[in-house]
C-alpha atoms as a PDB file:
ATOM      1  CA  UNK A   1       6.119 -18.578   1.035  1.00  0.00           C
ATOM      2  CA  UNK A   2       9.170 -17.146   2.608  1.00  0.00           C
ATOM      3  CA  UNK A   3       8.626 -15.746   6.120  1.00  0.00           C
ATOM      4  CA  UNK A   4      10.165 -12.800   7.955  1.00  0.00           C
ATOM      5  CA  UNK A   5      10.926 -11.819  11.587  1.00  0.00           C
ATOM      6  CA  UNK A   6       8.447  -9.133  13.140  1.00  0.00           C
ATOM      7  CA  UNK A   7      10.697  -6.595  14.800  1.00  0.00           C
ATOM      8  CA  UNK A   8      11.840  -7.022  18.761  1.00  0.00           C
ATOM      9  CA  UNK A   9      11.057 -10.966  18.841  1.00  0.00           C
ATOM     10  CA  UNK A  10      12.240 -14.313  17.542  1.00  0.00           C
ATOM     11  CA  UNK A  11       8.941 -15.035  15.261  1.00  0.00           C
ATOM     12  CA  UNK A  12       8.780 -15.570  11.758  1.00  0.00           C
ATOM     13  CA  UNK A  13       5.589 -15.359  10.005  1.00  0.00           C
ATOM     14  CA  UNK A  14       4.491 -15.330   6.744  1.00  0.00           C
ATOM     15  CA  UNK A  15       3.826 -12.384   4.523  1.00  0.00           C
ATOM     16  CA  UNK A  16       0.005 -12.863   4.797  1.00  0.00           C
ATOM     17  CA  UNK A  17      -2.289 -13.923   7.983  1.00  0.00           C
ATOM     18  CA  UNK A  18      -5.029 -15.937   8.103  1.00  0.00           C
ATOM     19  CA  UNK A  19      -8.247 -14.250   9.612  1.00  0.00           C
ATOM     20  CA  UNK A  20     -10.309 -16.463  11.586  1.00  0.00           C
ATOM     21  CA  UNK A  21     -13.252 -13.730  11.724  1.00  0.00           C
ATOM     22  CA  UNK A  22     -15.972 -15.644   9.563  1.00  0.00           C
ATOM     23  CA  UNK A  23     -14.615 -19.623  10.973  1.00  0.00           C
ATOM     24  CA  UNK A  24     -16.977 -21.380  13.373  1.00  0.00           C
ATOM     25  CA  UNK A  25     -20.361 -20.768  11.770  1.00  0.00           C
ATOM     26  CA  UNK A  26     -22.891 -18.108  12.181  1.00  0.00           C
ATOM     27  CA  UNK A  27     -22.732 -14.999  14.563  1.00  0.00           C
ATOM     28  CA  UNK A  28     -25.045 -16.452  16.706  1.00  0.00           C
ATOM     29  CA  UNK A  29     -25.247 -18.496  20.244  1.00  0.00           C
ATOM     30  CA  UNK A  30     -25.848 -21.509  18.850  1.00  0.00           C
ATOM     31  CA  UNK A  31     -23.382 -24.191  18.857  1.00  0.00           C
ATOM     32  CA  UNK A  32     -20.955 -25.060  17.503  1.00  0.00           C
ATOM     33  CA  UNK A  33     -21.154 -27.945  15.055  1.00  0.00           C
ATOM     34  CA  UNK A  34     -18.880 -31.068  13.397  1.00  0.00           C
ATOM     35  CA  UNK A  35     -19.035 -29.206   9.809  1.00  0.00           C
ATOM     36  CA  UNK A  36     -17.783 -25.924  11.448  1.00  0.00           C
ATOM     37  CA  UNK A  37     -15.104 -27.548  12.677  1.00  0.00           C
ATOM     38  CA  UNK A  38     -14.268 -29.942   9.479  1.00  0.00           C
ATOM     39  CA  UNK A  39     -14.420 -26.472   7.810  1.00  0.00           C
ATOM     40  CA  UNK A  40     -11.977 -24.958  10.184  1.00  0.00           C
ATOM     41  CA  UNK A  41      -9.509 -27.853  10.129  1.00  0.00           C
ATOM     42  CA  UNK A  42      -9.708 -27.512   6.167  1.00  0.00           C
ATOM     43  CA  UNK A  43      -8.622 -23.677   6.056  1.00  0.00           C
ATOM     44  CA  UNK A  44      -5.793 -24.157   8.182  1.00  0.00           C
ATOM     45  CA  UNK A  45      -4.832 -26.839   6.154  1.00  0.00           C
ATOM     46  CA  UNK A  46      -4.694 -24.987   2.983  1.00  0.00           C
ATOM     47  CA  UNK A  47      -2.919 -22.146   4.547  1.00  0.00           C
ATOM     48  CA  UNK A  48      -0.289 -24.399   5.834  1.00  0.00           C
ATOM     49  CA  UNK A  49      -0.060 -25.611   2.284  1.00  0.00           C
ATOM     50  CA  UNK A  50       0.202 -22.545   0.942  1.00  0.00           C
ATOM     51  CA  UNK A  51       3.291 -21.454   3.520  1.00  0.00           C
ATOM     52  CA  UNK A  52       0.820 -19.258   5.935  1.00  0.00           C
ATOM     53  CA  UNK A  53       1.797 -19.822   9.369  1.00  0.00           C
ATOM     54  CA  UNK A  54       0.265 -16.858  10.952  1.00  0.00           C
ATOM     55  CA  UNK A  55      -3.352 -17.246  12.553  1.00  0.00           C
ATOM     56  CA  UNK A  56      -5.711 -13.793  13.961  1.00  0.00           C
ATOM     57  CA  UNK A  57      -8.068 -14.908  16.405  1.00  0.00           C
ATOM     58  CA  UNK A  58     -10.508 -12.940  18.991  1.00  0.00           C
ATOM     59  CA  UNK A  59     -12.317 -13.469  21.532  1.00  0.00           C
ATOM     60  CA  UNK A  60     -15.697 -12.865  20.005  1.00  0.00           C
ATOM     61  CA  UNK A  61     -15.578 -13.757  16.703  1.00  0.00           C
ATOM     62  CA  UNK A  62     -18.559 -15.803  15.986  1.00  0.00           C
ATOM     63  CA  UNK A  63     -19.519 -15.927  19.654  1.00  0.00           C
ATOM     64  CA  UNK A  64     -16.572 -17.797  20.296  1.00  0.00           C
ATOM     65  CA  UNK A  65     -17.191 -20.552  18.376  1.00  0.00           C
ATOM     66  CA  UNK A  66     -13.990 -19.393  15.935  1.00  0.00           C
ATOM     67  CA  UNK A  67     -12.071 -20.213  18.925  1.00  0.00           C
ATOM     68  CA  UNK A  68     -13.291 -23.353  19.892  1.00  0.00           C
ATOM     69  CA  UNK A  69     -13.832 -24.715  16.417  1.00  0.00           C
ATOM     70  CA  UNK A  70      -9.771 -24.250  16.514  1.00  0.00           C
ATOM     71  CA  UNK A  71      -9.235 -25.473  19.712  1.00  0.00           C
ATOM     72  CA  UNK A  72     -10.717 -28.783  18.329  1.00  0.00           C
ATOM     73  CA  UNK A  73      -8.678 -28.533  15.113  1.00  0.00           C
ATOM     74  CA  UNK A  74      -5.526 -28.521  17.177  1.00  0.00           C
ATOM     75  CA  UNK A  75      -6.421 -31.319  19.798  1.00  0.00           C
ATOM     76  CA  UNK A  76      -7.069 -33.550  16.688  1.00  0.00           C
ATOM     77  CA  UNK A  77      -3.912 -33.089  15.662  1.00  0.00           C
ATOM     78  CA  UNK A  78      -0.704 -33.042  17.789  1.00  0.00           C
ATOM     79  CA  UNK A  79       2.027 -31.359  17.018  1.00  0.00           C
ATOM     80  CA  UNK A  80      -0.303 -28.854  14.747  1.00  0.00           C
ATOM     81  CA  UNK A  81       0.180 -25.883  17.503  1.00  0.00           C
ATOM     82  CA  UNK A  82       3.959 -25.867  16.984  1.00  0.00           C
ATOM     83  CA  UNK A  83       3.683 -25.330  13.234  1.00  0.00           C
ATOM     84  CA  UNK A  84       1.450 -21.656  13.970  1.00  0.00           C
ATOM     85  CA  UNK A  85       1.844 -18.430  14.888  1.00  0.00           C
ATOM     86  CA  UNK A  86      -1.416 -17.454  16.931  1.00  0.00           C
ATOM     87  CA  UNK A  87      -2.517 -14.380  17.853  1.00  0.00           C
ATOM     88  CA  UNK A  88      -5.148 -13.428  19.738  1.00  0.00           C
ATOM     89  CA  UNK A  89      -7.150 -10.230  20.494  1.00  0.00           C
ATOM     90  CA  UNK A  90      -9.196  -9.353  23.693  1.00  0.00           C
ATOM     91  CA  UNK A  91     -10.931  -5.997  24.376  1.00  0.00           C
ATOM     92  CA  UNK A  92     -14.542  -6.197  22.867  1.00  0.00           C
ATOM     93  CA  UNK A  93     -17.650  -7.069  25.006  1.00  0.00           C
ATOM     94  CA  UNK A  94     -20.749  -8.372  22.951  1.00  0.00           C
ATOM     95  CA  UNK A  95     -24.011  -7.970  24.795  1.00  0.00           C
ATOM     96  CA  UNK A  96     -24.623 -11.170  26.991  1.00  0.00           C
ATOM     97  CA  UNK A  97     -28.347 -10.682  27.477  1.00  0.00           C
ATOM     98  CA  UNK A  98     -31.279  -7.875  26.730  1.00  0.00           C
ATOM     99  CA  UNK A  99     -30.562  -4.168  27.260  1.00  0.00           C
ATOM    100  CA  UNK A 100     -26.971  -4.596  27.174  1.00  0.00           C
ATOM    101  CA  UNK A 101     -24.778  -2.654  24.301  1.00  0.00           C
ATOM    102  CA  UNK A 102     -21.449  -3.842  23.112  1.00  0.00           C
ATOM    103  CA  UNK A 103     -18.677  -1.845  24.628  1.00  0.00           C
ATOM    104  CA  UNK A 104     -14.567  -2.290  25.617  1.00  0.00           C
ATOM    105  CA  UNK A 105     -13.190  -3.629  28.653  1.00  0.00           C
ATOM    106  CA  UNK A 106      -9.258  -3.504  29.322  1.00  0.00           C
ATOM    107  CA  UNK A 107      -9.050  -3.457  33.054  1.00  0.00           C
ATOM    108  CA  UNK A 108      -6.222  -6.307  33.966  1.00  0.00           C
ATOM    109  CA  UNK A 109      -8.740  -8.655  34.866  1.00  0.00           C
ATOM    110  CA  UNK A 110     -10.790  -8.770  31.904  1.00  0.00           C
ATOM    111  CA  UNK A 111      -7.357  -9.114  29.840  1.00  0.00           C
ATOM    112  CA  UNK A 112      -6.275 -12.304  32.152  1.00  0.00           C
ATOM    113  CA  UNK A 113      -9.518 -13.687  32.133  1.00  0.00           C
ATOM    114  CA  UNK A 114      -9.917 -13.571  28.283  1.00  0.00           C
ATOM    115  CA  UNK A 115      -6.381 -15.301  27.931  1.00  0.00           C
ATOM    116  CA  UNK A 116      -6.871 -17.708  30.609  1.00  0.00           C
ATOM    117  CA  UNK A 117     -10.237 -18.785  28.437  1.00  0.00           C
ATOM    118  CA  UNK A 118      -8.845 -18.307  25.653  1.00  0.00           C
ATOM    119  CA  UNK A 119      -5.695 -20.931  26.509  1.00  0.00           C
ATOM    120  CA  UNK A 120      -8.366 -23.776  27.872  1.00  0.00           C
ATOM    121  CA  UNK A 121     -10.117 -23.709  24.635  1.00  0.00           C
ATOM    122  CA  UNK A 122      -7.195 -23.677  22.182  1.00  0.00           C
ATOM    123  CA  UNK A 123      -5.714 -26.207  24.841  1.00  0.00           C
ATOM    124  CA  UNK A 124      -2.627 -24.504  24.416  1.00  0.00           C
ATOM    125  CA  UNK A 125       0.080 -23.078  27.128  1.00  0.00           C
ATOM    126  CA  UNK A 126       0.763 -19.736  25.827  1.00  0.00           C
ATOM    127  CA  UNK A 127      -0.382 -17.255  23.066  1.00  0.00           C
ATOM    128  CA  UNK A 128       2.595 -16.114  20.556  1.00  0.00           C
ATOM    129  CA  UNK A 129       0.741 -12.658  20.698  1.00  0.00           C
ATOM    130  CA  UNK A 130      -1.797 -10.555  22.604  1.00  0.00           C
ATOM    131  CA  UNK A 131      -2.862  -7.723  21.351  1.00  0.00           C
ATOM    132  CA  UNK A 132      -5.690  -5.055  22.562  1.00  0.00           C
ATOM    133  CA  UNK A 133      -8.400  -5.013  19.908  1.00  0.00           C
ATOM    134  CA  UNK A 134     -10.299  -1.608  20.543  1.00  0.00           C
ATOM    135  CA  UNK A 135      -8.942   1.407  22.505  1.00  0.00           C
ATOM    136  CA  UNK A 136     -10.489   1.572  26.084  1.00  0.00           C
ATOM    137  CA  UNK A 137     -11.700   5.337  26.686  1.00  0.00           C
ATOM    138  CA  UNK A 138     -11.563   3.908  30.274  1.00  0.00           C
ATOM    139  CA  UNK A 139      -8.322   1.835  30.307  1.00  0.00           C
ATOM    140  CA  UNK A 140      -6.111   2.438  33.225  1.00  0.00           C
ATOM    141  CA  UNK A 141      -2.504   2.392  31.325  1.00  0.00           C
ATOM    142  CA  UNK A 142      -0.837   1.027  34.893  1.00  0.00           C
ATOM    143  CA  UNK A 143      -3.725  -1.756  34.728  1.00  0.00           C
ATOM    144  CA  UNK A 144      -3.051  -2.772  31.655  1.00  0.00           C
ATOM    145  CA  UNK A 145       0.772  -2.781  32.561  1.00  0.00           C
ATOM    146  CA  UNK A 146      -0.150  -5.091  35.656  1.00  0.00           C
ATOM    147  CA  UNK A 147      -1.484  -7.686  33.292  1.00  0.00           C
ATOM    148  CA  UNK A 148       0.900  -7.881  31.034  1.00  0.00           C
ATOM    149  CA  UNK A 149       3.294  -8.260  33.728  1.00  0.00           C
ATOM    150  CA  UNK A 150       1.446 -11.377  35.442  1.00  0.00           C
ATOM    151  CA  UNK A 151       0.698 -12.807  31.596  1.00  0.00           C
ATOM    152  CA  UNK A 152       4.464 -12.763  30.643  1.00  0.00           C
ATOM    153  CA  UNK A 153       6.455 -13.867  33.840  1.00  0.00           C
ATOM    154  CA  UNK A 154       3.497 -16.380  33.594  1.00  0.00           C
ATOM    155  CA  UNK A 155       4.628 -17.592  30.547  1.00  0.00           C
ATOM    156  CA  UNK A 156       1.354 -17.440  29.087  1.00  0.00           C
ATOM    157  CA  UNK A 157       1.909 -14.626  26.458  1.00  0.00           C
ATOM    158  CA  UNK A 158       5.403 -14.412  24.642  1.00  0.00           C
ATOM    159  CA  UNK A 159       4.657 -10.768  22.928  1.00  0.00           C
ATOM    160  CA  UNK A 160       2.118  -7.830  23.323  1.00  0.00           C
ATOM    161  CA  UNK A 161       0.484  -5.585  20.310  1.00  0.00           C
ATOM    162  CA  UNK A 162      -2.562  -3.231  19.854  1.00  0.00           C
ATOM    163  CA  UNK A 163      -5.340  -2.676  17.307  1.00  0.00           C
ATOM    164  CA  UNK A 164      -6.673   0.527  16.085  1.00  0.00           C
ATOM    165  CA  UNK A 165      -4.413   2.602  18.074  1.00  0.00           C
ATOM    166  CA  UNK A 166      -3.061   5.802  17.156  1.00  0.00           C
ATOM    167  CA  UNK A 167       0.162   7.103  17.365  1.00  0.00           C
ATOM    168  CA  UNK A 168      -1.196   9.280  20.872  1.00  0.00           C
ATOM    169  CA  UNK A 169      -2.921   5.723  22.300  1.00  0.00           C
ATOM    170  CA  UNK A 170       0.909   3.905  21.477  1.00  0.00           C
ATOM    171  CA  UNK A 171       2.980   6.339  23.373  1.00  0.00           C
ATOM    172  CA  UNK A 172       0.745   6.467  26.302  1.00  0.00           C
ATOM    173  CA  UNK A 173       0.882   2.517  26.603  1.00  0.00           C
ATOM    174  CA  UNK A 174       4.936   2.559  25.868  1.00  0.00           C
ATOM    175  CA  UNK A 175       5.212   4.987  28.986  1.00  0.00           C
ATOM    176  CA  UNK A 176       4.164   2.501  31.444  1.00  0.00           C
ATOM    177  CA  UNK A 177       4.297  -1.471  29.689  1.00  0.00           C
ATOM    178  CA  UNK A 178       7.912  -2.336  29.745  1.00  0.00           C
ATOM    179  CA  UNK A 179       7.792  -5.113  27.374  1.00  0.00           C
ATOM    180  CA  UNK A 180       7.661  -4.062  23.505  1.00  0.00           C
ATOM    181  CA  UNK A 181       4.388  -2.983  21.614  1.00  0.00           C
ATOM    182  CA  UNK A 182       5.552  -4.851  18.492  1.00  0.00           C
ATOM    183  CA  UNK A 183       2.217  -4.307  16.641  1.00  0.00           C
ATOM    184  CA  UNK A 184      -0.701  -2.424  15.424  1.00  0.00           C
ATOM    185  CA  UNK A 185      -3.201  -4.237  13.742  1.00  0.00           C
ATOM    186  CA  UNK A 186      -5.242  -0.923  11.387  1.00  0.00           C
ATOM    187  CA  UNK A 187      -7.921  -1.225   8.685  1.00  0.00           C
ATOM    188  CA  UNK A 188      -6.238  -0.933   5.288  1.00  0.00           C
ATOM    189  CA  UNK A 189      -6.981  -1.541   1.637  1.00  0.00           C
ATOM    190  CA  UNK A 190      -7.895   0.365  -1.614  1.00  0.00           C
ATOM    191  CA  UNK A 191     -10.868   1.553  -0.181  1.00  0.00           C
ATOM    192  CA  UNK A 192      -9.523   2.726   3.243  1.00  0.00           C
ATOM    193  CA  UNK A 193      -5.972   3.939   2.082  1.00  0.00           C
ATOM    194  CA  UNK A 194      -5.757   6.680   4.168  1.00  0.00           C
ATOM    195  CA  UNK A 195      -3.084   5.295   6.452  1.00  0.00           C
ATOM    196  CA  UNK A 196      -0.167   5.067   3.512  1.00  0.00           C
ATOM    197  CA  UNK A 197      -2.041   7.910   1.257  1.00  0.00           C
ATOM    198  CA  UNK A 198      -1.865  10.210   3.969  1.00  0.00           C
ATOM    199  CA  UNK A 199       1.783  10.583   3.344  1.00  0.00           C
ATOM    200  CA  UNK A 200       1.312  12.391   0.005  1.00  0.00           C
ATOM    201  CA  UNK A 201      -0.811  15.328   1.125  1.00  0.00           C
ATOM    202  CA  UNK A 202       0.807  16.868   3.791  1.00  0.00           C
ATOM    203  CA  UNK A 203       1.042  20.476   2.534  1.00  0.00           C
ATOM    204  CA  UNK A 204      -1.567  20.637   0.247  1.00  0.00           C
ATOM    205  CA  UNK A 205      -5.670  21.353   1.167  1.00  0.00           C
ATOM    206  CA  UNK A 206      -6.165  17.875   1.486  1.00  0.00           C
ATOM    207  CA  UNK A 207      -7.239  16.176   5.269  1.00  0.00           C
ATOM    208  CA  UNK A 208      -5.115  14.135   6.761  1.00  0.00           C
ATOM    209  CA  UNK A 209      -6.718  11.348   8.856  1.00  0.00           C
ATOM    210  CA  UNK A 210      -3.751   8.826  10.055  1.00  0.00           C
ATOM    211  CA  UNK A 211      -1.605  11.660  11.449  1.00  0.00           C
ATOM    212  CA  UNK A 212       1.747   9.921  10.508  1.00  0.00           C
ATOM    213  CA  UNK A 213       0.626   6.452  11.933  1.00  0.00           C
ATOM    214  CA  UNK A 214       2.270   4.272   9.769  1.00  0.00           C
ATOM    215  CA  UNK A 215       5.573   6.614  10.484  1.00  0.00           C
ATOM    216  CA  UNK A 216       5.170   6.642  13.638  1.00  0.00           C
ATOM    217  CA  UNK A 217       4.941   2.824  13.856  1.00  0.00           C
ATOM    218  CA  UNK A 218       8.000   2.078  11.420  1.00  0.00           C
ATOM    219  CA  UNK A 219       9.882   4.264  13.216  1.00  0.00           C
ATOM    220  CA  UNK A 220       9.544   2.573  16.705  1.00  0.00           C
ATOM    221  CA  UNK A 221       9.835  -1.031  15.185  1.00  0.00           C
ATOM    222  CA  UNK A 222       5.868  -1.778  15.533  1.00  0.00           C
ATOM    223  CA  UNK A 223       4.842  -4.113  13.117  1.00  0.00           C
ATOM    224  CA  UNK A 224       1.879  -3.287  10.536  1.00  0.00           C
ATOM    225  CA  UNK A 225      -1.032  -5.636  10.110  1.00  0.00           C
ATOM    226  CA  UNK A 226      -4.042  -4.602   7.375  1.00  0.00           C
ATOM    227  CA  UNK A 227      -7.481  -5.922   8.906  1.00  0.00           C
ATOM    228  CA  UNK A 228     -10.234  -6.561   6.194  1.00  0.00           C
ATOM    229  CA  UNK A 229      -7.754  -5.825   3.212  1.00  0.00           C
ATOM    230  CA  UNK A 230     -10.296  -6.892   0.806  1.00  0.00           C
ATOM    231  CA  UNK A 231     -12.852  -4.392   2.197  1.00  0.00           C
ATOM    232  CA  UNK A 232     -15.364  -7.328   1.546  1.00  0.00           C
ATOM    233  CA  UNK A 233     -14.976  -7.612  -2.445  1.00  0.00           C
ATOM    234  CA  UNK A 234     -16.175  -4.060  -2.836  1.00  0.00           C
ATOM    235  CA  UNK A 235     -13.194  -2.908  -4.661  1.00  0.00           C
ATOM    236  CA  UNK A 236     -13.798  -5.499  -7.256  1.00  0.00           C
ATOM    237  CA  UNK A 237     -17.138  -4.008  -8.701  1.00  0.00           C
ATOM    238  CA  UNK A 238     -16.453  -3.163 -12.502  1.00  0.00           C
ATOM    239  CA  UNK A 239     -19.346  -0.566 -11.865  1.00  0.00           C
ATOM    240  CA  UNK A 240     -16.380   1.523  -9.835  1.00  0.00           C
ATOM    241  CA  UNK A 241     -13.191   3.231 -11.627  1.00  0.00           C
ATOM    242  CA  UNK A 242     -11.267   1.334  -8.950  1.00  0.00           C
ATOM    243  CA  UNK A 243     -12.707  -1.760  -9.739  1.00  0.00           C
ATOM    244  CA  UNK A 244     -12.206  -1.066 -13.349  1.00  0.00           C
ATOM    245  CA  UNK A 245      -8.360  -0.164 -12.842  1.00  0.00           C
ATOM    246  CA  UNK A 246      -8.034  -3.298 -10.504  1.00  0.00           C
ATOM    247  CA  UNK A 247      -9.283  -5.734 -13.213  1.00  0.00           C
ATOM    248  CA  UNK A 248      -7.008  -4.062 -16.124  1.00  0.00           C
ATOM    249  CA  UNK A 249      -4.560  -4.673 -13.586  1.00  0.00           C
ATOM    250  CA  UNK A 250      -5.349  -8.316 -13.020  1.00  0.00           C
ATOM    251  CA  UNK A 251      -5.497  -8.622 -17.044  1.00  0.00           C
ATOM    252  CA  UNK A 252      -2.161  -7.160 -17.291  1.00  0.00           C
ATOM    253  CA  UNK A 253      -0.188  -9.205 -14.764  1.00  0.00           C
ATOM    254  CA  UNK A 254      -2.571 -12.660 -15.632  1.00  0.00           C
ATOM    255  CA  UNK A 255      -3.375 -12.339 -11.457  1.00  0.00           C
ATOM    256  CA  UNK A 256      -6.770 -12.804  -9.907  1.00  0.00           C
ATOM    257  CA  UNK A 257      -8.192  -9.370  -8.356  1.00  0.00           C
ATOM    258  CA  UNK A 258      -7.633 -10.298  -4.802  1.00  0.00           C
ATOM    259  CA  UNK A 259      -3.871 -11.185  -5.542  1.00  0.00           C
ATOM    260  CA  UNK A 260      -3.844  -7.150  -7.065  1.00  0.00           C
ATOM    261  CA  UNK A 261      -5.256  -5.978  -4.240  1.00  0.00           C
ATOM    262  CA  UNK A 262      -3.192  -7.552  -1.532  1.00  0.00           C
ATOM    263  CA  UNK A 263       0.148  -6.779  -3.842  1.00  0.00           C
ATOM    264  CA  UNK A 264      -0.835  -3.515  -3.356  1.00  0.00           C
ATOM    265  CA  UNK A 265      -0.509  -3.587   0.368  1.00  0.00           C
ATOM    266  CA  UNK A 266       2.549  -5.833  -0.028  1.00  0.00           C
ATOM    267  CA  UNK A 267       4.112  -3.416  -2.479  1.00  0.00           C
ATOM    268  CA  UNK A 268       4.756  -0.752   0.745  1.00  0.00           C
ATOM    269  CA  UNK A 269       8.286  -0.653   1.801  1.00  0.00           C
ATOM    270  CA  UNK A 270       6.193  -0.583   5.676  1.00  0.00           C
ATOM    271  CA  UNK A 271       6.042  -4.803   4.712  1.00  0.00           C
ATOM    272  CA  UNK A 272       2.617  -4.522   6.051  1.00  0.00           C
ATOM    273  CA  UNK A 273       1.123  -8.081   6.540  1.00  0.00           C
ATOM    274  CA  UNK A 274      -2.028  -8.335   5.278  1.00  0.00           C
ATOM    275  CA  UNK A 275      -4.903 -10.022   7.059  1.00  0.00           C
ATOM    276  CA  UNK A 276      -7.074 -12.438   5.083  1.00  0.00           C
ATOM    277  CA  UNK A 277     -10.664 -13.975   6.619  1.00  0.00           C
ATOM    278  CA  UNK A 278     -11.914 -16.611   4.551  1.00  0.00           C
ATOM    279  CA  UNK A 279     -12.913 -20.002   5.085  1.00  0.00           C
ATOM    280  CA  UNK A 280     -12.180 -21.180   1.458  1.00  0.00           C
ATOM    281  CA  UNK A 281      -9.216 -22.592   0.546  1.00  0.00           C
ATOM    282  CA  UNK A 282      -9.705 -21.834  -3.060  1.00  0.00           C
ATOM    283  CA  UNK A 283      -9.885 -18.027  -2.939  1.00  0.00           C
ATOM    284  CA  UNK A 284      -7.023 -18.228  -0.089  1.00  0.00           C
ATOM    285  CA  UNK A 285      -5.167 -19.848  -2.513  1.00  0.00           C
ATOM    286  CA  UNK A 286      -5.647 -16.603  -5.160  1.00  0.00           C
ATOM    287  CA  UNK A 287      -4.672 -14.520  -2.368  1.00  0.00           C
ATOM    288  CA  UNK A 288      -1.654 -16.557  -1.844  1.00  0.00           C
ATOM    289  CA  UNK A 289      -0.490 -15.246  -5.249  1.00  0.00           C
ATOM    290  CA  UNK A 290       0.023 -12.009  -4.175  1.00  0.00           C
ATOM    291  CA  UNK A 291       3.268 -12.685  -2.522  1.00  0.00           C
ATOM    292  CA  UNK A 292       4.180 -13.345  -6.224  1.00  0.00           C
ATOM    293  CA  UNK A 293       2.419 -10.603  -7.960  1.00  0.00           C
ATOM    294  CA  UNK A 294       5.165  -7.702  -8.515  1.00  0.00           C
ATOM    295  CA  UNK A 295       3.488  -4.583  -8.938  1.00  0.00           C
ATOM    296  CA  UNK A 296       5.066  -1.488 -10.963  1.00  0.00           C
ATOM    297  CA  UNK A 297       5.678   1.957  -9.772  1.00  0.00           C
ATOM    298  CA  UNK A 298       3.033   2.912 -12.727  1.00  0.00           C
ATOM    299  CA  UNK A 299       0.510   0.188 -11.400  1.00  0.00           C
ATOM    300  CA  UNK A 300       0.664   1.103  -8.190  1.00  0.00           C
ATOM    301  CA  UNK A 301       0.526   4.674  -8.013  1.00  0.00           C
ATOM    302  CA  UNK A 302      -2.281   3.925 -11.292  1.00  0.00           C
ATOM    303  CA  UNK A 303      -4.454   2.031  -8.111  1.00  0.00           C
ATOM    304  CA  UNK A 304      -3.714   4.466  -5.497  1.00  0.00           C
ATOM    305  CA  UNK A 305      -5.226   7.135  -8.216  1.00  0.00           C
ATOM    306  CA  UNK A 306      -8.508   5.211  -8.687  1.00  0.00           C
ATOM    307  CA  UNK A 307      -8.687   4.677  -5.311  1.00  0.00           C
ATOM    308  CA  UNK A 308      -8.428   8.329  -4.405  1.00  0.00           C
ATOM    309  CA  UNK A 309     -10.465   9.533  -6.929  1.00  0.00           C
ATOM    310  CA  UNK A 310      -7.747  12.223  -7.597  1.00  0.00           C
ATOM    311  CA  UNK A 311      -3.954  11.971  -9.434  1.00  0.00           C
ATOM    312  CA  UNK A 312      -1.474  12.157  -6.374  1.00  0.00           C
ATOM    313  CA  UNK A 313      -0.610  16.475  -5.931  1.00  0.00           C
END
């Protein structure tokens, strides 16, 4: 799988990323066990095998046990760290204890203190990537300046991004970081297509809900990543028109569904990196055959259709 640079830095990743939502074991606070791990080390393995380099972490994803379960991975194995791309995201609070509600914290010292955690239980020196996972209603831009500051003279973060941030959120940051917002990390598939459909109905009685997002981002070098570009297998029930058109598809080009539905992504001139969350090697590997599935103007624009429920104006 041949990688490519993402714009304003020196890393090259490959065209898909491996989620790491659904690695560690259950969303629960109980701990984290040998088979999580074995499971964890396995996954990486495969994607390794199969040319994909880049890993998405968070802070929260399955209590933190995603995290440690790859922390352990990489301890077993030296020189394993070296081979990835890891990214992490910070941003989300769960509820520690009774009465509390989940909410978003990006003052400076929840953004250190999630890194600094975050680096003792990969056992790692330095993230390739931080991004901000949620927008902070109460974020202080100058705050989150301040840690990005200490985190990259620290040498503990090489690059900063963002997640779910609009075009509005991105500028604001831009005024006051001075090192590069070099990506966006946005929900994206057949069944949430707004952010590249979008670009077809501007002057027509159709809503537009990404307000030039993806534009916005290509044009100041921020690099697309498509969270949950699956949408959980629901695009794949036959039941659907879009399921339908995705398995004629698959028939057609002798591809599995997933490899369709990720081609479609890939098929945007945006290169939009895809992120896939799975802990089994054998449907990573049918993803992995999108980077190989070449999609037609017809088929395309034939999925983007279905998916819309509507021929394009």
């Amino acid at each position: 799988m041949q990688k490519f640079p993402i714009p304003l830095t020196d890393l090259h990743v490959s065209p898909l990323a491996l989620g790491t939502m659904q690695l560690g074991g259950a969303w629960d606070k109980d701990p984290l066990t040998d088979l999580a791990v074995e499971t964890t080390a396995a996954i990486i393995e495969a994607a390794l095998g199969l040319g994909i380099n880049h890993l998405d972490l968070a802070d929260i994803y399955t209590f933190g046990k995603s995290d440690q379960a790859i922390g352990r991975v990489l301890a077993a194995q030296p020189g394993l760290r070296q081979q990835l791309v890891i990214q992490q995201k910070c941003g989300i609070v769960l509820p520690q204890e009774p009465g509390h509600i989940q909410h978003y914290n990006l003052s400076a010292g929840h953004i250190v203190t999630v890194v600094e955690q975050t680096l003792t239980t990969l056992g790692t020196d330095y993230l390739d990537i931080l991004a901000l996972h949620r927008p902070d209603p109460l974020a202080v831009p100058e705050e989150v300046a301040t840690a990005f500051d200490q985190l990259h003279q620290t040498g503990k973060v090489r690059w900063f991004g963002v997640s779910n941030h609009s075009a509005g959120q991105l500028a604001l940051l831009k005024r006051w970081v001075d090192q590069p917002i070099v990506l966006n990390q946005l929900e994206l598939s057949l069944l949430r297509h707004q952010l590249i459909s979008d670009g077809i109905v501007t002057n027509t009685s159709s809503p537009q809900h990404s307000q030039g997002l993806l534009d916005y981002c290509r044009l100041h070098d921020i690099f697309v990543q498509a969270w949950s570009p699956l949408a959980q297998g629901r695009m794949f029930d036959t039941a659907s028109p879009l399921g339908r058109v995705v398995a004629a598809t698959a028939d057609e080009l002798g591809a599995p569904a997933e490899a369709v539905a990720l081609a479609w992504i890939l098929r945007h001139p945006a290169k939009i990196q895809p992120i896939v969350g799975t802990g089994d090697p054998e449907r990573l590997a049918s993803c992995a055959k999108a980077v190989a599935t070449a999609l037609s103007r017809q088929q395309w624009y034939r999925l983007l259709e279905a998916s819309r429920g509507q021929p394009a104006p």
